[in-house]
PDB file of N, CA and C in Angstrom:
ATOM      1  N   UNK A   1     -18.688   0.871 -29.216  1.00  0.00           N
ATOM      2  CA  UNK A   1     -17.494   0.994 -30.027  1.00  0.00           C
ATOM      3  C   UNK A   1     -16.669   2.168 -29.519  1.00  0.00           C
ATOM      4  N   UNK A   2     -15.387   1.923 -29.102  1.00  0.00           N
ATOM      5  CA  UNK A   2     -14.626   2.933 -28.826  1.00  0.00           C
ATOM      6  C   UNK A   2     -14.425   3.845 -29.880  1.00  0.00           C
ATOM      7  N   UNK A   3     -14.486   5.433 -28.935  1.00  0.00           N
ATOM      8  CA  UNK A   3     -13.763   6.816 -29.873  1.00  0.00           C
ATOM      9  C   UNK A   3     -12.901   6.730 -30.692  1.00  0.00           C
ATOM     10  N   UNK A   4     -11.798   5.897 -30.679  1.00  0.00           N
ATOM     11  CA  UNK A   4     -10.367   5.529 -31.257  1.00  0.00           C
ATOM     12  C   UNK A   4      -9.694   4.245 -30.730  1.00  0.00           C
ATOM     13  N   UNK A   5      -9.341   3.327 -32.114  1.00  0.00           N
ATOM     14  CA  UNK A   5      -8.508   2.705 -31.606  1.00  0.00           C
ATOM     15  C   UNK A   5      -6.893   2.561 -31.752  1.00  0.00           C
ATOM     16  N   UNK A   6      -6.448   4.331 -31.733  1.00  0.00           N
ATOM     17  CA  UNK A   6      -5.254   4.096 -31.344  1.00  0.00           C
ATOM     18  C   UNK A   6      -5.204   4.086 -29.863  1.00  0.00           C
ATOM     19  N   UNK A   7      -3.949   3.166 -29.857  1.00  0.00           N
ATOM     20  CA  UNK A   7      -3.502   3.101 -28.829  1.00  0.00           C
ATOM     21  C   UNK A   7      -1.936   3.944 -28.548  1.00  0.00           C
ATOM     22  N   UNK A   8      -1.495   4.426 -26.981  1.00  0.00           N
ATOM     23  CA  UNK A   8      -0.670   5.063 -26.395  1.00  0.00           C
ATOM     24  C   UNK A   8       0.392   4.262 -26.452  1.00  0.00           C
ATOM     25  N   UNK A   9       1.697   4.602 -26.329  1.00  0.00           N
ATOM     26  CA  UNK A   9       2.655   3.555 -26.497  1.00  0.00           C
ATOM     27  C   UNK A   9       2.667   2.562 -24.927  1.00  0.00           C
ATOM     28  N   UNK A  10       2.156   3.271 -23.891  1.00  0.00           N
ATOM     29  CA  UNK A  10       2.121   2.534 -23.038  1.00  0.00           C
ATOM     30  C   UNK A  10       0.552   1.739 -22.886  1.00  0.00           C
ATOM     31  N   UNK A  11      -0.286   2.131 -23.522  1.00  0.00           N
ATOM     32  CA  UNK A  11      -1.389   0.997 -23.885  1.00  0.00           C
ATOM     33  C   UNK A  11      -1.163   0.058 -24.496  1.00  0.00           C
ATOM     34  N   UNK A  12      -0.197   0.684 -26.204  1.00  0.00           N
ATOM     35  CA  UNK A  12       0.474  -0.976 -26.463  1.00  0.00           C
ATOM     36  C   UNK A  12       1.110  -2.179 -25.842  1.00  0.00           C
ATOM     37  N   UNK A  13       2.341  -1.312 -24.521  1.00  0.00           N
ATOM     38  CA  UNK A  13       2.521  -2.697 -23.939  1.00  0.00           C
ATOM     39  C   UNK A  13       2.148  -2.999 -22.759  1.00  0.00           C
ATOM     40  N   UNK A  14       1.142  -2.491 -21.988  1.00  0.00           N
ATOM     41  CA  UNK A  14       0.042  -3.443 -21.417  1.00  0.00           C
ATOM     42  C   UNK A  14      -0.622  -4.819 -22.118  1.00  0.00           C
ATOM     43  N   UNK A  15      -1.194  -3.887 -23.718  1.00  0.00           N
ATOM     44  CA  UNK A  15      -1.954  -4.870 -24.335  1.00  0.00           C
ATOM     45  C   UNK A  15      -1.303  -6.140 -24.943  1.00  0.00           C
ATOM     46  N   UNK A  16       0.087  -6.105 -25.368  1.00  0.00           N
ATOM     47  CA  UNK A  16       1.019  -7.050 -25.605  1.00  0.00           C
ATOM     48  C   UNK A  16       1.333  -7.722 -24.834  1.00  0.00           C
ATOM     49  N   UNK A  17       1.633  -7.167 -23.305  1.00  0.00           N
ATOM     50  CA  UNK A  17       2.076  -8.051 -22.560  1.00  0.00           C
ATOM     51  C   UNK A  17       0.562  -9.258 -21.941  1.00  0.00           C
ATOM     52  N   UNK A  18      -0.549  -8.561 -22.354  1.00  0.00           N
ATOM     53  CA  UNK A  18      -2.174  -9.312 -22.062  1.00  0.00           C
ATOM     54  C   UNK A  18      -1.385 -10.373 -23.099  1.00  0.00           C
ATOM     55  N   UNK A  19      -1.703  -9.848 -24.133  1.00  0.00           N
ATOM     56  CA  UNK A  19      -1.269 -10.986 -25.146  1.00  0.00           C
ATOM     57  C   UNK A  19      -0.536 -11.972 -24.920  1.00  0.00           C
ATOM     58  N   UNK A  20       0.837 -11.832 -24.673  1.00  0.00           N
ATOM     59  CA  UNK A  20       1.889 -12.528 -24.306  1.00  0.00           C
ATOM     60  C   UNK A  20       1.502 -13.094 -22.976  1.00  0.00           C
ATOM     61  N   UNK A  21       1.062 -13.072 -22.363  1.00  0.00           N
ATOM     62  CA  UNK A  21       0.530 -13.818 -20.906  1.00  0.00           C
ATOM     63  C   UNK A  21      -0.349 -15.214 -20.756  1.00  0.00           C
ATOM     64  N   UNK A  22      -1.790 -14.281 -21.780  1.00  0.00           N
ATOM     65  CA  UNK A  22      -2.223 -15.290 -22.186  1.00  0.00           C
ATOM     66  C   UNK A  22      -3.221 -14.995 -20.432  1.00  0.00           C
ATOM     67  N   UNK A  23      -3.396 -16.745 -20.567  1.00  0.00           N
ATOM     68  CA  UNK A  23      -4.434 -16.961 -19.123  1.00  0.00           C
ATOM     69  C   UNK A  23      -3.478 -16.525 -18.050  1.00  0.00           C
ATOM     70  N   UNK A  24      -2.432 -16.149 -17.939  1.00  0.00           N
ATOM     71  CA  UNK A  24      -1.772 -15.527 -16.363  1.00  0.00           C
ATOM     72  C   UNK A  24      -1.455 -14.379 -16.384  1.00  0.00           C
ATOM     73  N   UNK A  25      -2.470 -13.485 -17.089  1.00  0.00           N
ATOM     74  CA  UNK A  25      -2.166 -12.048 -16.870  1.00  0.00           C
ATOM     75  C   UNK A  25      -3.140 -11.412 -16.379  1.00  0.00           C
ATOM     76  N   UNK A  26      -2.240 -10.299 -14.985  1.00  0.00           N
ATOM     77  CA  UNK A  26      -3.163 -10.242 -14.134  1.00  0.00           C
ATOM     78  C   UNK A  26      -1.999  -8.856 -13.822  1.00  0.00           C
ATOM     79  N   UNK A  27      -2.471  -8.098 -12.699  1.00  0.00           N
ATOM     80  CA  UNK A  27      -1.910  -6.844 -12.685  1.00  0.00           C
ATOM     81  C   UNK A  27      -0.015  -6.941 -12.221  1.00  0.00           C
ATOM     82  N   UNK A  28      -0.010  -7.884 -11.547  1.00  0.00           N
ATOM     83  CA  UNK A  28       1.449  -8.256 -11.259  1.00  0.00           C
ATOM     84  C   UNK A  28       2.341  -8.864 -12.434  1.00  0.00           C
ATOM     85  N   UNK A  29       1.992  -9.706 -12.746  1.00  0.00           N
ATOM     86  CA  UNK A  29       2.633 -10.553 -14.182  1.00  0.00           C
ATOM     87  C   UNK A  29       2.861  -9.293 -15.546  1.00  0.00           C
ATOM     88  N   UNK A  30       1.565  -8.613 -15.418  1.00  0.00           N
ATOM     89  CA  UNK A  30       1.829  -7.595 -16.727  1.00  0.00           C
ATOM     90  C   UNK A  30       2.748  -6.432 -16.214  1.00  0.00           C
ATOM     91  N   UNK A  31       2.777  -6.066 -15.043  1.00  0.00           N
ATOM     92  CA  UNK A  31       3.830  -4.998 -14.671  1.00  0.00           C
ATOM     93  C   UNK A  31       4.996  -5.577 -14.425  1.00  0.00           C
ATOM     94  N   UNK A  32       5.158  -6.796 -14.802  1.00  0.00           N
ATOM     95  CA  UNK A  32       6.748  -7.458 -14.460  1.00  0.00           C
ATOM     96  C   UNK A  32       6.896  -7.681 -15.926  1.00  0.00           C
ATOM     97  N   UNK A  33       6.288  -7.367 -16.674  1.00  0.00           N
ATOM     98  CA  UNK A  33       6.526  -8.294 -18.065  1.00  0.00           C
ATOM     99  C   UNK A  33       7.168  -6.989 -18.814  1.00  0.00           C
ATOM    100  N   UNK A  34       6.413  -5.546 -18.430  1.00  0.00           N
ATOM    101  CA  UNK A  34       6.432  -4.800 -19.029  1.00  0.00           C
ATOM    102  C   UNK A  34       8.180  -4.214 -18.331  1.00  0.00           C
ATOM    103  N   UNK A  35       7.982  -4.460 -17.325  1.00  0.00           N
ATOM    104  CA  UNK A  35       9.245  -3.928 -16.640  1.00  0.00           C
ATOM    105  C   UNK A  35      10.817  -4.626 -17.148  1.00  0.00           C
ATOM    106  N   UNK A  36      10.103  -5.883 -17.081  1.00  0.00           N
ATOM    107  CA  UNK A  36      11.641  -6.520 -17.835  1.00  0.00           C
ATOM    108  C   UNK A  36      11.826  -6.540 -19.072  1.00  0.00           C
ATOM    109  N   UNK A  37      10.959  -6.044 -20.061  1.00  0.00           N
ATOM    110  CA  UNK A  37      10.816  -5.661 -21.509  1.00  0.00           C
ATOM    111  C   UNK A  37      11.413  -4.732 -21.819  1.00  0.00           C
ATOM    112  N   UNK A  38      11.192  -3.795 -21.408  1.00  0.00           N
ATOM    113  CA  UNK A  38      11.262  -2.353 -21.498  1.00  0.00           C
ATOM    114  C   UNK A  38      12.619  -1.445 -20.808  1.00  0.00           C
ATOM    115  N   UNK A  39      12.922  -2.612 -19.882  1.00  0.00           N
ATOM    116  CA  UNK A  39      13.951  -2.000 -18.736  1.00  0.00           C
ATOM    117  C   UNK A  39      13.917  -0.541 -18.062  1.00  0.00           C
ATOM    118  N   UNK A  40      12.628  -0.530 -17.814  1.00  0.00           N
ATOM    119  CA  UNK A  40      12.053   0.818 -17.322  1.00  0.00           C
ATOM    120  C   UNK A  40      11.091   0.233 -16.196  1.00  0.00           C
ATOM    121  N   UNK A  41      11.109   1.293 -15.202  1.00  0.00           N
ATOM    122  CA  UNK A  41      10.931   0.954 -13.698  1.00  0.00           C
ATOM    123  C   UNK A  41       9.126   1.253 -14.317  1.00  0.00           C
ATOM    124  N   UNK A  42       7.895   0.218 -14.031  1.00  0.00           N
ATOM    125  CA  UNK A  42       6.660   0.474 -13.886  1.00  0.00           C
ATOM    126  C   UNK A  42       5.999   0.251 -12.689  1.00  0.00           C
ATOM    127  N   UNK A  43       4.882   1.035 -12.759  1.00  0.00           N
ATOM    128  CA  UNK A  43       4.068   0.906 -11.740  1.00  0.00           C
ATOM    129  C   UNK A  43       2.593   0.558 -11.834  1.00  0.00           C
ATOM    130  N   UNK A  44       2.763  -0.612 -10.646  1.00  0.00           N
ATOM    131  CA  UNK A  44       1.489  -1.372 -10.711  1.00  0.00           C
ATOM    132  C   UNK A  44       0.162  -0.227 -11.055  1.00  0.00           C
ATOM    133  N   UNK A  45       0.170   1.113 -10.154  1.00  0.00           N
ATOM    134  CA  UNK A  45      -0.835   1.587 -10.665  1.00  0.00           C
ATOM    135  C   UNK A  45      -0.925   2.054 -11.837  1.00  0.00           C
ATOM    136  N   UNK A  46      -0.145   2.206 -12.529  1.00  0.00           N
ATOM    137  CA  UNK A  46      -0.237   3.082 -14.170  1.00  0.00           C
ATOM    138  C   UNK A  46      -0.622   2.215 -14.973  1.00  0.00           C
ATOM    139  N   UNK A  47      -0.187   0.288 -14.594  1.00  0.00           N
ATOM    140  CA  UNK A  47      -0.634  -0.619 -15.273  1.00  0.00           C
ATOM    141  C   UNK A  47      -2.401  -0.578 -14.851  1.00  0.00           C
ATOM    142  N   UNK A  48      -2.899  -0.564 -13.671  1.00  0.00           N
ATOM    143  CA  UNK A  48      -4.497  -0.749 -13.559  1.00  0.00           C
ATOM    144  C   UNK A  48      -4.768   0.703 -13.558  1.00  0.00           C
ATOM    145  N   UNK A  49      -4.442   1.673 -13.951  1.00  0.00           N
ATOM    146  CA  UNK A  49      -5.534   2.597 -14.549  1.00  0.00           C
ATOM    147  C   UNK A  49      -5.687   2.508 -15.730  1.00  0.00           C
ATOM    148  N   UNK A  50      -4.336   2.062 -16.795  1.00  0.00           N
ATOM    149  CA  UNK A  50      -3.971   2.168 -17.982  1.00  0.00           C
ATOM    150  C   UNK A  50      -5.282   0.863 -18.526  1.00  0.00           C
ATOM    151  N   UNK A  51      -5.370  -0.499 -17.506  1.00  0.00           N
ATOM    152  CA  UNK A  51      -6.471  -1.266 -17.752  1.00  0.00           C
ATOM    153  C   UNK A  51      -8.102  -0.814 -17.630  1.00  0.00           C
ATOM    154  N   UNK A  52      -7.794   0.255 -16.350  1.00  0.00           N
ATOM    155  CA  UNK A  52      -9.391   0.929 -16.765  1.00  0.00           C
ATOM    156  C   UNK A  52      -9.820   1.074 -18.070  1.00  0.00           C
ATOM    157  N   UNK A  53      -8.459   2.175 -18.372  1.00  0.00           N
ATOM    158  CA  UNK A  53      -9.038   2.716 -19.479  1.00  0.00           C
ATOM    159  C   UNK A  53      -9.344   2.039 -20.758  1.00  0.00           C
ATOM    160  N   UNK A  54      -8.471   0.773 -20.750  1.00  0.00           N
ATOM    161  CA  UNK A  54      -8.302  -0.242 -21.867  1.00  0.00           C
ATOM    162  C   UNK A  54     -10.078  -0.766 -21.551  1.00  0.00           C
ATOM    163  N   UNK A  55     -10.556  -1.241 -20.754  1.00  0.00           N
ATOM    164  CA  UNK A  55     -11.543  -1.721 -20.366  1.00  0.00           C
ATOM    165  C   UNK A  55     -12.992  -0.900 -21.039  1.00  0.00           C
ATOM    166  N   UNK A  56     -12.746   0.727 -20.500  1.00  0.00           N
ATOM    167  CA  UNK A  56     -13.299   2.048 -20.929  1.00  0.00           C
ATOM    168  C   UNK A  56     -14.187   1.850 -22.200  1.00  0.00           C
ATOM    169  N   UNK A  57     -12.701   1.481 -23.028  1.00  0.00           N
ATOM    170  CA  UNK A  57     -12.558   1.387 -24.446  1.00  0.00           C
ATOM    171  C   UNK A  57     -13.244   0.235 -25.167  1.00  0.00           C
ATOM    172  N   UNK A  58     -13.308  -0.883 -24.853  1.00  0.00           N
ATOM    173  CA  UNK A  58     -13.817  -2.266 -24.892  1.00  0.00           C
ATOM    174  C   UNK A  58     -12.590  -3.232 -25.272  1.00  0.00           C
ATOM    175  N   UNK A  59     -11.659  -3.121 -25.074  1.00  0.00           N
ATOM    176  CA  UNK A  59     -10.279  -3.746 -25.539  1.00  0.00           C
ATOM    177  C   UNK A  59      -9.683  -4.693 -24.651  1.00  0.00           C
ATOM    178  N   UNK A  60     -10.145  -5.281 -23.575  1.00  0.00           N
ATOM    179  CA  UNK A  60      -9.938  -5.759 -22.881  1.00  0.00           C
ATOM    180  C   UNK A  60     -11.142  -5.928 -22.052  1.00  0.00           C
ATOM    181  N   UNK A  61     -11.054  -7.219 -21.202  1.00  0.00           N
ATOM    182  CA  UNK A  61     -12.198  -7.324 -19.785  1.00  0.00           C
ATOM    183  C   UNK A  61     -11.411  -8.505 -19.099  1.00  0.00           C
ATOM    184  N   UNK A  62     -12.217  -8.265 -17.766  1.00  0.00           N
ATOM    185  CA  UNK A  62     -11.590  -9.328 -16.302  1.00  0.00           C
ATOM    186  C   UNK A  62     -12.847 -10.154 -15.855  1.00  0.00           C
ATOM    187  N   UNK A  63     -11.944 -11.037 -15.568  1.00  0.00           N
ATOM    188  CA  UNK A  63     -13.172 -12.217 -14.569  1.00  0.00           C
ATOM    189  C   UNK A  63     -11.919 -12.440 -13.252  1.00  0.00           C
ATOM    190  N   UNK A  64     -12.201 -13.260 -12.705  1.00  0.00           N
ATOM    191  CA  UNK A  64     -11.753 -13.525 -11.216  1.00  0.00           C
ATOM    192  C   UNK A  64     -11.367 -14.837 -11.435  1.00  0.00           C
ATOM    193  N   UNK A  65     -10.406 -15.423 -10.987  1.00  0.00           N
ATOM    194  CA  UNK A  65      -9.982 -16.691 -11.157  1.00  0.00           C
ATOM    195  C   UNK A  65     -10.550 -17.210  -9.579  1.00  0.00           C
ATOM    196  N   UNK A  66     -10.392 -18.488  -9.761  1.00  0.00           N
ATOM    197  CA  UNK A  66     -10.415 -19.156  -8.202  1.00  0.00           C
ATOM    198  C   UNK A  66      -9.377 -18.702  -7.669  1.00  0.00           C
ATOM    199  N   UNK A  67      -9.877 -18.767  -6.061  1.00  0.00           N
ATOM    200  CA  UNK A  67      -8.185 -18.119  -5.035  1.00  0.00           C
ATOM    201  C   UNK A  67      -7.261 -19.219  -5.418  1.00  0.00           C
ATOM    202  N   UNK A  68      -6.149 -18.907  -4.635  1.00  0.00           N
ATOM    203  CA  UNK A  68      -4.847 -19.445  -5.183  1.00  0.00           C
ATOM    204  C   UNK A  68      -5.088 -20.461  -4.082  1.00  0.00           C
ATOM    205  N   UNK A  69      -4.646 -22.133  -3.997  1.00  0.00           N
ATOM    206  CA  UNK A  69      -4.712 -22.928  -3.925  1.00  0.00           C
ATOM    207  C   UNK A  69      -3.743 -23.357  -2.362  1.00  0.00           C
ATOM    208  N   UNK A  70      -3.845 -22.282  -1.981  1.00  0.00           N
ATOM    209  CA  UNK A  70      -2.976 -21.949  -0.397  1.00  0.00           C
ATOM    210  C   UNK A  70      -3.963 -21.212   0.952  1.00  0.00           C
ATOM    211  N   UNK A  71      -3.369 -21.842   1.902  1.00  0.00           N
ATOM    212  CA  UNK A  71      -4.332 -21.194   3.374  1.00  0.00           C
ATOM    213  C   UNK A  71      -4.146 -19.405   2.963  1.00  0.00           C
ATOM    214  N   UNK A  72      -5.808 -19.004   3.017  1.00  0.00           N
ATOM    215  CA  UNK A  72      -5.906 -17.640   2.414  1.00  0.00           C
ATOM    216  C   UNK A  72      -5.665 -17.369   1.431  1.00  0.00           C
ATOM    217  N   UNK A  73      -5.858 -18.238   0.440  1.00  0.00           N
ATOM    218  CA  UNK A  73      -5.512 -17.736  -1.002  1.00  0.00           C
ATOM    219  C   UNK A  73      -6.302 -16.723  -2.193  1.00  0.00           C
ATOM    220  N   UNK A  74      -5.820 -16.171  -2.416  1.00  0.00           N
ATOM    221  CA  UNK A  74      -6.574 -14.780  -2.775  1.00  0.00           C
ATOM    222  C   UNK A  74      -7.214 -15.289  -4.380  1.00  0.00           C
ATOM    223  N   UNK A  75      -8.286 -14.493  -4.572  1.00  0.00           N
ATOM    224  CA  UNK A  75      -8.783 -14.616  -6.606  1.00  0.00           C
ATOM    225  C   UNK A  75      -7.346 -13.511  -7.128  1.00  0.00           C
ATOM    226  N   UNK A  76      -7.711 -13.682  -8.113  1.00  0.00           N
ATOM    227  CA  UNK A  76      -6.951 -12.966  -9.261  1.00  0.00           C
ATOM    228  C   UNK A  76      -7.672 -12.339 -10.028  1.00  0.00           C
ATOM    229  N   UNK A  77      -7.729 -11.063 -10.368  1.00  0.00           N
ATOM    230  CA  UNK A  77      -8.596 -10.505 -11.319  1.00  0.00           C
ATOM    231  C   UNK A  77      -7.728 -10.613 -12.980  1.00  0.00           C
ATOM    232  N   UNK A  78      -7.923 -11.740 -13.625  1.00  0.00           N
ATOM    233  CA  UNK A  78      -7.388 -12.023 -14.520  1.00  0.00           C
ATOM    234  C   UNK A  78      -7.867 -10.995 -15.628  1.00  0.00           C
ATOM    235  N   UNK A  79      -6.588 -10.826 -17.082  1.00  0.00           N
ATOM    236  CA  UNK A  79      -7.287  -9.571 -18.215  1.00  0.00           C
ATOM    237  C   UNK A  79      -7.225 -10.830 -19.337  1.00  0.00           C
ATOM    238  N   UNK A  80      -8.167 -10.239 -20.238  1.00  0.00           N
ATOM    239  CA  UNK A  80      -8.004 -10.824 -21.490  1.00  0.00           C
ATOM    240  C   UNK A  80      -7.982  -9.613 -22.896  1.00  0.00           C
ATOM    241  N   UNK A  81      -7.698 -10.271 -24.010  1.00  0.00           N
ATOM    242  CA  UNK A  81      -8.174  -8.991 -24.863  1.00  0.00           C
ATOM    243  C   UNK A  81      -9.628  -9.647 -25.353  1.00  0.00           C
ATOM    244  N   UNK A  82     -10.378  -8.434 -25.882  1.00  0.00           N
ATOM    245  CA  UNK A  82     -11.233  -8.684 -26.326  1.00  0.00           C
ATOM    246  C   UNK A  82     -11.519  -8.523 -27.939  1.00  0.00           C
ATOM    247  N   UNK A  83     -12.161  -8.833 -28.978  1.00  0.00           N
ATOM    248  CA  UNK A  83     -12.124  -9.050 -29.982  1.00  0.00           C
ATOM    249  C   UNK A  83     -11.407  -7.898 -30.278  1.00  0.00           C
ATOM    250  N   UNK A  84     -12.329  -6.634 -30.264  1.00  0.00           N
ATOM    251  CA  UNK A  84     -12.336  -5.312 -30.449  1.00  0.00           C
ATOM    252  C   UNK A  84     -10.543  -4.798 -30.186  1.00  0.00           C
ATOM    253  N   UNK A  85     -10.332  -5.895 -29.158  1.00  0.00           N
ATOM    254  CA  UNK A  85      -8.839  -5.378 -28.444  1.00  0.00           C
ATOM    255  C   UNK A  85      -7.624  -5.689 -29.331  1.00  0.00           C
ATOM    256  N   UNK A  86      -7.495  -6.979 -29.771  1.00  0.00           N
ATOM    257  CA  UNK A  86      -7.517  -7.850 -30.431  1.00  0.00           C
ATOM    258  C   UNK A  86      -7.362  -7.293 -31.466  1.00  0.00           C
ATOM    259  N   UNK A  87      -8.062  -6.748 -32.605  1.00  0.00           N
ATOM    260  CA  UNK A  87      -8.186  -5.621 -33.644  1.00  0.00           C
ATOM    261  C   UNK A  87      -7.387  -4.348 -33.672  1.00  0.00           C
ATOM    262  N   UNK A  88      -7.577  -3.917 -32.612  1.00  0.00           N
ATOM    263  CA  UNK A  88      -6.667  -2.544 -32.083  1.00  0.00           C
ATOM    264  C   UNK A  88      -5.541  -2.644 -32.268  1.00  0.00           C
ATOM    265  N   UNK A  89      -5.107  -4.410 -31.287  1.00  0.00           N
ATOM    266  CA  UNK A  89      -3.274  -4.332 -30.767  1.00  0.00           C
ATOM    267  C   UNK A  89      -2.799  -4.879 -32.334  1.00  0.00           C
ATOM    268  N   UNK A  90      -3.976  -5.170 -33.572  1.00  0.00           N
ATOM    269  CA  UNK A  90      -2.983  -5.988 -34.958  1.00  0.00           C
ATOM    270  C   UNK A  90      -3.140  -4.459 -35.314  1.00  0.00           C
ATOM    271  N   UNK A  91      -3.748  -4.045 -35.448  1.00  0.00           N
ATOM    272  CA  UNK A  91      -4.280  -2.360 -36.378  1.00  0.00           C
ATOM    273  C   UNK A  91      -2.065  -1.511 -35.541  1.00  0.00           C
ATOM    274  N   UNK A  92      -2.704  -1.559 -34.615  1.00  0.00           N
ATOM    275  CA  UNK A  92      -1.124  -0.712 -34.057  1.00  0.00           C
ATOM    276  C   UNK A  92      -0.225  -1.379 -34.356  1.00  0.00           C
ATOM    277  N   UNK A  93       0.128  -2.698 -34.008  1.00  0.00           N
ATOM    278  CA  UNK A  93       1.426  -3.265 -34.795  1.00  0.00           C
ATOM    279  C   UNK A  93       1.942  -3.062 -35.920  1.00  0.00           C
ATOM    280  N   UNK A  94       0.746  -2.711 -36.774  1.00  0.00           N
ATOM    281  CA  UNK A  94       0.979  -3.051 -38.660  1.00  0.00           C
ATOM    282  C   UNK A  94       1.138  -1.529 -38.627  1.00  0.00           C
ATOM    283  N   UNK A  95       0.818  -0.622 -37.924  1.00  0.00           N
ATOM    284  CA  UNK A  95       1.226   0.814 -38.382  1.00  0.00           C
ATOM    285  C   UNK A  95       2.660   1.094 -37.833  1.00  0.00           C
ATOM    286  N   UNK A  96       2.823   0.447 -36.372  1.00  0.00           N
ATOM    287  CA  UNK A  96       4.791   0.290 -36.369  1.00  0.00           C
ATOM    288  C   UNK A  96       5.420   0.286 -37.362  1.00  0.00           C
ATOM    289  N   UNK A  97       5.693  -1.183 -37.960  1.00  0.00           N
ATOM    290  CA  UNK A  97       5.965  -2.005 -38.769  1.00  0.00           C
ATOM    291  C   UNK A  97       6.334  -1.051 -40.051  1.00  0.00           C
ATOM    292  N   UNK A  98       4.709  -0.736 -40.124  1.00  0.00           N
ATOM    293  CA  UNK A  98       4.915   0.233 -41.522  1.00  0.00           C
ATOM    294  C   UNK A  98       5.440   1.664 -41.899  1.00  0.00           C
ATOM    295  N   UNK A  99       5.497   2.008 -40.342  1.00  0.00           N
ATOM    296  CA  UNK A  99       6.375   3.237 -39.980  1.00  0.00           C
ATOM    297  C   UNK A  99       7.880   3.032 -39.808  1.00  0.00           C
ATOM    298  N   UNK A 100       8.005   2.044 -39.838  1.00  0.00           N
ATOM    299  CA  UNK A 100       9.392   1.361 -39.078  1.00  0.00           C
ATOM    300  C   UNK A 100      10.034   0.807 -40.858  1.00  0.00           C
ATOM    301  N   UNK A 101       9.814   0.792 -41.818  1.00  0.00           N
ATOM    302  CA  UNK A 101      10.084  -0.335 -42.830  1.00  0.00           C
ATOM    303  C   UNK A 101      10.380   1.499 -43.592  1.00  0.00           C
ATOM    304  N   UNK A 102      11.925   0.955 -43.734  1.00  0.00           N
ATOM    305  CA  UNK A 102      12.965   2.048 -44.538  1.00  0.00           C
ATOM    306  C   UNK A 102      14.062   3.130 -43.330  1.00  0.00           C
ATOM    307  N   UNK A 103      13.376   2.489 -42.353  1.00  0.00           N
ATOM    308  CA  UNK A 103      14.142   3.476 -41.355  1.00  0.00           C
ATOM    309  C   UNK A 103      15.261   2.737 -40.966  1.00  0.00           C
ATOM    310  N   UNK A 104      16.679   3.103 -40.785  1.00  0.00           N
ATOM    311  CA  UNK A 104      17.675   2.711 -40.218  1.00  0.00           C
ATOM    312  C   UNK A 104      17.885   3.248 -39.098  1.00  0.00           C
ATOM    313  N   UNK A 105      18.098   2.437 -38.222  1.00  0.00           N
ATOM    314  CA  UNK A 105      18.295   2.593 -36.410  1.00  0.00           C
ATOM    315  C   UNK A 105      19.842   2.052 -35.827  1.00  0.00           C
ATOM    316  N   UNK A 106      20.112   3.283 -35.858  1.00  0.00           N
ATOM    317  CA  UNK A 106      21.457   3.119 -34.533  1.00  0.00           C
ATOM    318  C   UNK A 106      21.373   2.113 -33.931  1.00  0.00           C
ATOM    319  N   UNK A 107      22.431   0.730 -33.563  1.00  0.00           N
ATOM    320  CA  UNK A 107      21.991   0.113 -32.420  1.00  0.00           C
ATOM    321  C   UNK A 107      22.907   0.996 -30.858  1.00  0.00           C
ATOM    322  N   UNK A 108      21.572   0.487 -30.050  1.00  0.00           N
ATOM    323  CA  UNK A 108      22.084   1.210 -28.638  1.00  0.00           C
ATOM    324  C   UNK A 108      23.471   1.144 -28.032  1.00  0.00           C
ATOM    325  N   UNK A 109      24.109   1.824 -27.735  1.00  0.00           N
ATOM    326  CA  UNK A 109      25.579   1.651 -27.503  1.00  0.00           C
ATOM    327  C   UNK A 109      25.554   0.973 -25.695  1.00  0.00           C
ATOM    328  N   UNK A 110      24.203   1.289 -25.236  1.00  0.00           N
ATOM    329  CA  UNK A 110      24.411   0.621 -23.668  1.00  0.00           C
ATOM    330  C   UNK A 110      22.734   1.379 -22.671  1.00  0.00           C
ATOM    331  N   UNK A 111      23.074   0.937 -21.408  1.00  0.00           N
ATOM    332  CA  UNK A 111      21.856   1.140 -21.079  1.00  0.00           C
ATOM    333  C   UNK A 111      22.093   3.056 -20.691  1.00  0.00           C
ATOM    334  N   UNK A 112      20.679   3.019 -20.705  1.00  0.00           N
ATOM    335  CA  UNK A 112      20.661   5.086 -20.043  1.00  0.00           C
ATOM    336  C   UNK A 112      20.450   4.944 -18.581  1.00  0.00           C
ATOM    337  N   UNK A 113      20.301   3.793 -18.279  1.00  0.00           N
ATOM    338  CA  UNK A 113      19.969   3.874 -16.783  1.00  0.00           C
ATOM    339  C   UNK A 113      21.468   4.484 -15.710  1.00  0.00           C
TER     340      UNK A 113
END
């Protein structure tokens, strides 16, 4: 059983974007998911350490898919959540939510980029 299951705001959307992926999330798909979400430049490695640590924790695990279906086609180290993970990413949502419920928010006038 993990120390804590809060999660970092950038553990949340790793673990969302696991979620949202589903069976095709894998270290490329979740750093593109997170990147076009977020509109913030990520990096593949911050996504697979950030999965170590998710892993660390028990909130996630990988298996290997078959290679890809092309001359030299590589496995995929596919993520899933795991129950425990699963628990974590509803436990953090509902404390957003509930942090978020009475607050009025500016909408953004444009990008900061």
């Amino acid at each position: 059983m993990p120390k804590s299951d809060h999660l970092s705001d950038f553990e949340l959307y790793v673990m969302l974007a696991v979620a949202a992926l589903g069976t095709n999330a894998y270290g490329v798909t979740i750093t593109a998911r997170i990147a076009e979400r977020t509109e913030r430049d990520v990096s593949i490695g911050a996504v697979y350490a950030t999965l170590g640590r998710l892993a660390d924790k028990g909130f996630v695990s990988f298996k290997l898919s078959e290679p890809v279906p092309v001359r030299g086609g590589r496995t995929r180290k596919l993520v899933s959540l795991t129950p425990a993970g699963a628990r974590a990413l509803a436990r953090t949502t509902e404390s957003l939510r509930n942090m978020l419920d009475g607050v009025r928010l500016r909408p953004a006038t444009g990008k900061s980029r």
